[in-house]
C-alpha atoms as a PDB file:
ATOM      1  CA  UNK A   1     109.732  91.869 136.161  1.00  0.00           C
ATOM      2  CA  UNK A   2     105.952  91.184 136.640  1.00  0.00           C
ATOM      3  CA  UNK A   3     105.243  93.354 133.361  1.00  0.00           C
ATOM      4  CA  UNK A   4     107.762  91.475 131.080  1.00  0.00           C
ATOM      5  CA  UNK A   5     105.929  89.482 128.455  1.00  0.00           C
ATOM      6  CA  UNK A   6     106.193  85.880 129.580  1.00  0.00           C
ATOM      7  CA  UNK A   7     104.087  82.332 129.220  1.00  0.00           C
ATOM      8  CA  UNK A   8     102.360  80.673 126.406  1.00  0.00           C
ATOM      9  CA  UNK A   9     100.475  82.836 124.547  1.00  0.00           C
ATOM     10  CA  UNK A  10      97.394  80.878 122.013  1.00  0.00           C
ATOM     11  CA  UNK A  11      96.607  81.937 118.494  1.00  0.00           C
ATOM     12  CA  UNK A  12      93.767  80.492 116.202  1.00  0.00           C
ATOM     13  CA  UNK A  13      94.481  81.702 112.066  1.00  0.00           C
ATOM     14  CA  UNK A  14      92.812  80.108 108.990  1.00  0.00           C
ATOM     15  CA  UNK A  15      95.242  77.710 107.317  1.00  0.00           C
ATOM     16  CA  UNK A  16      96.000  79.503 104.697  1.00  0.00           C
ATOM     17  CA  UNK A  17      96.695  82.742 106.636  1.00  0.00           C
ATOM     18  CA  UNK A  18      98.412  80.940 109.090  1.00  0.00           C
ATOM     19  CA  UNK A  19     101.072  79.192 106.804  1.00  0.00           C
ATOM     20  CA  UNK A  20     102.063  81.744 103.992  1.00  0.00           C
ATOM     21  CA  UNK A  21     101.549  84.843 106.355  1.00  0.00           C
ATOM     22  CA  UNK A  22     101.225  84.713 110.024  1.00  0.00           C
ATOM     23  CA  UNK A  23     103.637  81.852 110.914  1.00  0.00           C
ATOM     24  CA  UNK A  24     106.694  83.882 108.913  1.00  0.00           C
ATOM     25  CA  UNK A  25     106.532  86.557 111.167  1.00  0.00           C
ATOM     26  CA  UNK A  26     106.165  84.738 114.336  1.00  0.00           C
ATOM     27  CA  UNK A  27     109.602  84.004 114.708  1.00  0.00           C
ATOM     28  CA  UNK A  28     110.161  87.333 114.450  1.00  0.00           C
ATOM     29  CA  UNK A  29     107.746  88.392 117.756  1.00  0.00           C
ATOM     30  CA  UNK A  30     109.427  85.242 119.003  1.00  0.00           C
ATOM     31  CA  UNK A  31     112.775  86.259 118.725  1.00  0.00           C
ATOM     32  CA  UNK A  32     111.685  89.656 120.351  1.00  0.00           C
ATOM     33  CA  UNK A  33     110.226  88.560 123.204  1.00  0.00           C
ATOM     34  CA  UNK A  34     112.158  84.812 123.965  1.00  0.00           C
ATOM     35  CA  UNK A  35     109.986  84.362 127.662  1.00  0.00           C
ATOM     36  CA  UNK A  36     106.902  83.954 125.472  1.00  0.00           C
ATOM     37  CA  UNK A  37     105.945  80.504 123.909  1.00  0.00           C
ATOM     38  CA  UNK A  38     103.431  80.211 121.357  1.00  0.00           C
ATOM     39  CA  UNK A  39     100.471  77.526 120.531  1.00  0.00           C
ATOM     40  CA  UNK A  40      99.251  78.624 116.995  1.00  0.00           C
ATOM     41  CA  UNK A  41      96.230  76.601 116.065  1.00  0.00           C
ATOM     42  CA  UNK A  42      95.121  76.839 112.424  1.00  0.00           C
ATOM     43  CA  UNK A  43      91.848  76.921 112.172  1.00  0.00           C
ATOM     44  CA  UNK A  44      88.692  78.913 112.117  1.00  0.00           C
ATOM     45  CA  UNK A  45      87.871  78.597 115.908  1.00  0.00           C
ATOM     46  CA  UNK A  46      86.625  80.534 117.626  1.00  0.00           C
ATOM     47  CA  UNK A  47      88.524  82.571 120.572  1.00  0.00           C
ATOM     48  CA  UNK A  48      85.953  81.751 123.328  1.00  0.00           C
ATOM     49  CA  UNK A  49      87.636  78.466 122.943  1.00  0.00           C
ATOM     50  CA  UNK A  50      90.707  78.814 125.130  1.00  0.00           C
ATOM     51  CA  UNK A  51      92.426  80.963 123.077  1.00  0.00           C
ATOM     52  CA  UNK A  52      93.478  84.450 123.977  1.00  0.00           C
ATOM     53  CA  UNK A  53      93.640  86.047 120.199  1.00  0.00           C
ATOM     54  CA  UNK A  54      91.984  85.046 116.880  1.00  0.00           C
ATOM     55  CA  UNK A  55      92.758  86.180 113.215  1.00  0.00           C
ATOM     56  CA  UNK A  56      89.459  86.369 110.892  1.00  0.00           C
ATOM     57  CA  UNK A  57      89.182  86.593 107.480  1.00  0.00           C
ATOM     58  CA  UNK A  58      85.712  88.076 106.191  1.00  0.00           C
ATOM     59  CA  UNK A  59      82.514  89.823 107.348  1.00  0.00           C
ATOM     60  CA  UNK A  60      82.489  89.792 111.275  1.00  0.00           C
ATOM     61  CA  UNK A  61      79.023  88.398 111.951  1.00  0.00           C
ATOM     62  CA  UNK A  62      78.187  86.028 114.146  1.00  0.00           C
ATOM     63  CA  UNK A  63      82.408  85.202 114.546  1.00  0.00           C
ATOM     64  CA  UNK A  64      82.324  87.995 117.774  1.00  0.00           C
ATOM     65  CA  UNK A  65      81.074  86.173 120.659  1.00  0.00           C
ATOM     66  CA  UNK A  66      79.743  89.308 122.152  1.00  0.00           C
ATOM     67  CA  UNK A  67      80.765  92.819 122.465  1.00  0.00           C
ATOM     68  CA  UNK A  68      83.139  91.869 125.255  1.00  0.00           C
ATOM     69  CA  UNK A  69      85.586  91.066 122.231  1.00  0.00           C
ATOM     70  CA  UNK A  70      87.766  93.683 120.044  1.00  0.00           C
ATOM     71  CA  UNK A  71      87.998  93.553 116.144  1.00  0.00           C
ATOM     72  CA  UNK A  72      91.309  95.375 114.943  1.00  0.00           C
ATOM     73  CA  UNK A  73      91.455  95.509 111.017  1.00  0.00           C
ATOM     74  CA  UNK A  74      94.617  94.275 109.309  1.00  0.00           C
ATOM     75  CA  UNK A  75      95.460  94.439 105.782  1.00  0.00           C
ATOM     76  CA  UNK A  76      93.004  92.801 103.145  1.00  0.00           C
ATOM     77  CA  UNK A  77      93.289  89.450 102.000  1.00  0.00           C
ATOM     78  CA  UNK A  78      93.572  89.713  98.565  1.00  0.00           C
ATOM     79  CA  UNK A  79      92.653  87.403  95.428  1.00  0.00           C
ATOM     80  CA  UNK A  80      94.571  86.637  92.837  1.00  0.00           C
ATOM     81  CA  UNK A  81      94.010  84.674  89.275  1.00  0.00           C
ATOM     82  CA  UNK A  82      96.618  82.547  87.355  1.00  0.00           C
ATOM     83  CA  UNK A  83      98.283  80.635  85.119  1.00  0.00           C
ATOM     84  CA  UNK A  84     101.673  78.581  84.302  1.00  0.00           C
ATOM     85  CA  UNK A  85     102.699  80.914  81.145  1.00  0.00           C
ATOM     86  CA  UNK A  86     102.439  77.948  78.817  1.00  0.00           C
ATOM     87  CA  UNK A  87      98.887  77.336  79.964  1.00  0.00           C
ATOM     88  CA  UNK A  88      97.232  81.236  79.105  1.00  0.00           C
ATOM     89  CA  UNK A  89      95.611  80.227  75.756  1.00  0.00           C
ATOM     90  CA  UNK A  90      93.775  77.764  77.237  1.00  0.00           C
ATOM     91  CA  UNK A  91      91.564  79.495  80.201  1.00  0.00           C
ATOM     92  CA  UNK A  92      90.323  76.435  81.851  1.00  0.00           C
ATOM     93  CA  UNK A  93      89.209  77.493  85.278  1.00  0.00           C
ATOM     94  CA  UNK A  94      90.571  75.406  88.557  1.00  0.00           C
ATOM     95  CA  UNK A  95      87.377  75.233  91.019  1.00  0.00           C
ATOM     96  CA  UNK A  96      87.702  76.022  94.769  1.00  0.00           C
ATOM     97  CA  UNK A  97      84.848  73.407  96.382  1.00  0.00           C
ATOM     98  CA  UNK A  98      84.662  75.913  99.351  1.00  0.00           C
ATOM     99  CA  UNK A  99      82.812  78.469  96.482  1.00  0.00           C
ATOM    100  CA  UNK A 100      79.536  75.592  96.089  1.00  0.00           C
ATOM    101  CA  UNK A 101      79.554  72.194  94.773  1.00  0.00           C
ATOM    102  CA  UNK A 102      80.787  74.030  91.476  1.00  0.00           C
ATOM    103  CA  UNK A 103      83.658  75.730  92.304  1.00  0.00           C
ATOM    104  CA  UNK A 104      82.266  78.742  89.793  1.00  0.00           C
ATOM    105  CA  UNK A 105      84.320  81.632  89.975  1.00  0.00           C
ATOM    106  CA  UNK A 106      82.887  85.047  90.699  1.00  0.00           C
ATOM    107  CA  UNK A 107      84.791  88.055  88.752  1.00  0.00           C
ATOM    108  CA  UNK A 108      83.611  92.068  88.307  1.00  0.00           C
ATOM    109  CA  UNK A 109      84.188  94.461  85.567  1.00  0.00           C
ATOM    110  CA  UNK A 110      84.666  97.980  86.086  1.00  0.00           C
ATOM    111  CA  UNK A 111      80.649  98.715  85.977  1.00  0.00           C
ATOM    112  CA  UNK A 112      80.888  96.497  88.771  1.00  0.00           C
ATOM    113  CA  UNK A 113      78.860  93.757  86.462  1.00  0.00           C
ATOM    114  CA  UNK A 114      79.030  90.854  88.684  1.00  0.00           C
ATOM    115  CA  UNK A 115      80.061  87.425  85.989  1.00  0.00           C
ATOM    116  CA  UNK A 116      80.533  83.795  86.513  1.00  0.00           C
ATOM    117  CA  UNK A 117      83.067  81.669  85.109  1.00  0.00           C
ATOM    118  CA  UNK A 118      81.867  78.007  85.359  1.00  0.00           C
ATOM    119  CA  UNK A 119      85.033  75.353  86.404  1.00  0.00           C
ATOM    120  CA  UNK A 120      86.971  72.963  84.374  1.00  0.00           C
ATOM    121  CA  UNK A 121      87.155  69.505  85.145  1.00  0.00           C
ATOM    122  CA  UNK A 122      89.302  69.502  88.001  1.00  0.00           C
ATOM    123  CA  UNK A 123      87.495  71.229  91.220  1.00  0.00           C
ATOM    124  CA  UNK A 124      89.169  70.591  94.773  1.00  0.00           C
ATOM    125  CA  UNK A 125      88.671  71.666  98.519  1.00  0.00           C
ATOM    126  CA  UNK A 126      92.387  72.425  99.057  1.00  0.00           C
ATOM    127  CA  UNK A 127      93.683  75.822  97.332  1.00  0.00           C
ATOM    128  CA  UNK A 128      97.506  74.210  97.244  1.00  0.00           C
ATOM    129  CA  UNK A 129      96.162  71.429  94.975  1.00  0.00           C
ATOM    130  CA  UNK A 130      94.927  73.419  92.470  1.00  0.00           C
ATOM    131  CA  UNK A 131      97.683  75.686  92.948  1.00  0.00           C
ATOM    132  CA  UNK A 132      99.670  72.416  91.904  1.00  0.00           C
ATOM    133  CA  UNK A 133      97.798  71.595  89.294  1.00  0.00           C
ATOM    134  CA  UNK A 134      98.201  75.517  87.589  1.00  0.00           C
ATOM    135  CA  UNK A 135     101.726  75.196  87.936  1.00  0.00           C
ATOM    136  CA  UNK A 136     101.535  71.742  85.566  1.00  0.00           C
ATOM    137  CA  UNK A 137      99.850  74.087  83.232  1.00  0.00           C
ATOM    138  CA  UNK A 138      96.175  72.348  83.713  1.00  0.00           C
ATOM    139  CA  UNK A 139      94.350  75.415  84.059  1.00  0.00           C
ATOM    140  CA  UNK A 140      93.695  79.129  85.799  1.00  0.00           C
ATOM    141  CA  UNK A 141      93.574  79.092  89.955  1.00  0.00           C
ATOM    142  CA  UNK A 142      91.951  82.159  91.850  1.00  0.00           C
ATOM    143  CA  UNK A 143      93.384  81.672  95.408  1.00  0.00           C
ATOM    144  CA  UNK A 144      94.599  84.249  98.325  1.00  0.00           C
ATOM    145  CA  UNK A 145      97.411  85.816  96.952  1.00  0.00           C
ATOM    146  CA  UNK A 146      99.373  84.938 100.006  1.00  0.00           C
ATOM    147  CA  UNK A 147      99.552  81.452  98.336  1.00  0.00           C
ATOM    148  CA  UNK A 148     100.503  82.371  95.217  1.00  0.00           C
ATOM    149  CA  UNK A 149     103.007  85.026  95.753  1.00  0.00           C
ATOM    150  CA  UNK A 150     106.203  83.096  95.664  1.00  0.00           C
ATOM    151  CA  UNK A 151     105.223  81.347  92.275  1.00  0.00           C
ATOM    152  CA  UNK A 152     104.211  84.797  90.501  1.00  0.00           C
ATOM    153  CA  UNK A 153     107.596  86.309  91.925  1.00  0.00           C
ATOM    154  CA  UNK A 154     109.328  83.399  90.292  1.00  0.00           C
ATOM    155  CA  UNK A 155     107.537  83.588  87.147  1.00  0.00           C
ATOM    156  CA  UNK A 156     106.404  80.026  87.571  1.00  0.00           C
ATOM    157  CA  UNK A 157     102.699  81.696  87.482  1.00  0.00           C
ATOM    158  CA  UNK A 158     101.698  84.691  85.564  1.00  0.00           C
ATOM    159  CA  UNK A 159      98.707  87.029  86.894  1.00  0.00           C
ATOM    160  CA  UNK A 160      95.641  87.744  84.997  1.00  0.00           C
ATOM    161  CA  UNK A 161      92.437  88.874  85.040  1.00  0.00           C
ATOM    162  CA  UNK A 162      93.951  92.162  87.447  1.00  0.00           C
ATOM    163  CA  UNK A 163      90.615  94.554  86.787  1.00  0.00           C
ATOM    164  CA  UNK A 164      88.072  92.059  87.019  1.00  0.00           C
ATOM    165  CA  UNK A 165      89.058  90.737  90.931  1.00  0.00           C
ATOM    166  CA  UNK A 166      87.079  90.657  94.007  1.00  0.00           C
ATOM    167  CA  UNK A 167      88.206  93.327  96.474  1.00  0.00           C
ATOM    168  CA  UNK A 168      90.618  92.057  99.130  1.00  0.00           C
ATOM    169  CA  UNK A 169      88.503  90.315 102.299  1.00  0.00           C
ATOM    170  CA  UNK A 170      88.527  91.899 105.366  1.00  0.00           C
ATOM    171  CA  UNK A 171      90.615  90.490 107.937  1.00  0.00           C
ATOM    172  CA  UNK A 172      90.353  91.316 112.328  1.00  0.00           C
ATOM    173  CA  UNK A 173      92.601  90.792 115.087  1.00  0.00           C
ATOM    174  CA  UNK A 174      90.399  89.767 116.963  1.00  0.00           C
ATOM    175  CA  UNK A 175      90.634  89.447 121.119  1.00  0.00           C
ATOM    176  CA  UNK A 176      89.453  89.982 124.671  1.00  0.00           C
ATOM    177  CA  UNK A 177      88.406  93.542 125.681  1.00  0.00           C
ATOM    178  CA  UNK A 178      90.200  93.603 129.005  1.00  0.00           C
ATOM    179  CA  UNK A 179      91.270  96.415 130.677  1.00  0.00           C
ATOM    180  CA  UNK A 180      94.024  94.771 132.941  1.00  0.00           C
ATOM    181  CA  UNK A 181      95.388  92.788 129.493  1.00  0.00           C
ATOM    182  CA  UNK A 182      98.254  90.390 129.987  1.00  0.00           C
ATOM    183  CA  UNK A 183     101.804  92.095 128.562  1.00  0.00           C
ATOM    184  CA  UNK A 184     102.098  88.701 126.898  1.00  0.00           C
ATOM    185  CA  UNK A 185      98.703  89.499 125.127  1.00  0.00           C
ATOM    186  CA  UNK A 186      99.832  93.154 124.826  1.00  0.00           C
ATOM    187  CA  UNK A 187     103.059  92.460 123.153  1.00  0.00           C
ATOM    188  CA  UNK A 188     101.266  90.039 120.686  1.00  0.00           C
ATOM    189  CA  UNK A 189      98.590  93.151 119.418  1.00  0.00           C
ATOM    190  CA  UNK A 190     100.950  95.669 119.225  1.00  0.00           C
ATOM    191  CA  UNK A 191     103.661  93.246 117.162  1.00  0.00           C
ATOM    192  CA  UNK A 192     100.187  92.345 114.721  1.00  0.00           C
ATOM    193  CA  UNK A 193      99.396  95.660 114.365  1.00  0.00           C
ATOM    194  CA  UNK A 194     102.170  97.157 113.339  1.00  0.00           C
ATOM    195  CA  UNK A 195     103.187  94.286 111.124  1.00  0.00           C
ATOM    196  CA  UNK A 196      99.852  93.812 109.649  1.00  0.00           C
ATOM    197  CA  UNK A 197      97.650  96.653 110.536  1.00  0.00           C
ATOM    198  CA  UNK A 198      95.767  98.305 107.903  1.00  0.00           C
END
């Protein structure tokens, strides 16, 4: 009984990640192991700070407290560009504020030509409000796919702009290297893994 998974397990994940990805599947590692509770903090904390796993999205420096820490790769976070269909002619770019006081847009061509898009008048911190405004046909949002899946299924949003993307981010488990690991903390890594391992 003292290696069932049991207690309360916490998780840091970016917002983003956290919402349209990670939290989905949590009821599903949940429902698997029902002696485990979990605290899911969305955020970009870091796991020094009481929490026993992280997930990452980008380059790893200076986010590993030390080499006492394991990185696991999961599955890129993808980019994706679009529009409401009615709105295609018009190619006014939606600015993320987290890009620069701009929100410019960064695409490549296939000679890996770096180019910059400058944005339209509306420019935002918050990816789902310029998500928003794209689906009232005000202009072209680049944002994690993850955010904008369910409206490109739908049709609500059509995707353009395929070849001249930014390749996915990376994205890391990341986690105490312990050898006597919890099974709650085991159970957790293994479920990740093999539901969003690379």
């Amino acid at each position: 009984m003292a290696a069932m998974p049991r207690g309360v397990l916490k998780v840091t994940v970016p917002l983003t990640y956290g919402v349209e990805v990670f939290s989905p599947a949590m009821t599903g590692y949940l429902t698997a192991w029902p002696d485990i509770s979990l605290e899911l903090d969305l955020s970009n904390r870091i796991v020094e700070e009481g929490f026993e796993a992280a997930v990452r999205i980008g380059q790893l420096r200076g986010q590993l407290p030390d080499s006492s820490f394991v990185a696991r790769p999961l599955k890129p976070y993808r980019m994706r560009a679009c529009a409401s269909p009615a709105d295609l002619a018009h190619h006014e770019c939606l600015g993320f504020l987290h890009w620069g006081r701009e929100g410019l847009w960064r695409l490549s061509d296939e000679h890996a030509d770096e180019n910059e898009l400058r944005a339209g008048r509306f420019r935002a911190n918050n990816g789902q409000a310029l998500k928003v405004a794209a689906l009232r046909g005000f202009g072209l949002v680049l944002q994690p796919e993850a955010l904008l899946a369910r409206e490109i299924e739908s049709g609500e949003l059509v995707s353009v702009l395929e070849d001249y993307l930014p390749e996915g981010a990376p994205v890391h488990l990341i986690y105490p290297r312990d050898r006597r690991a919890t099974p709650k903390l085991t159970s957790f890594v293994d479920f990740v893994m093999e539901r969003f391992g690379a």
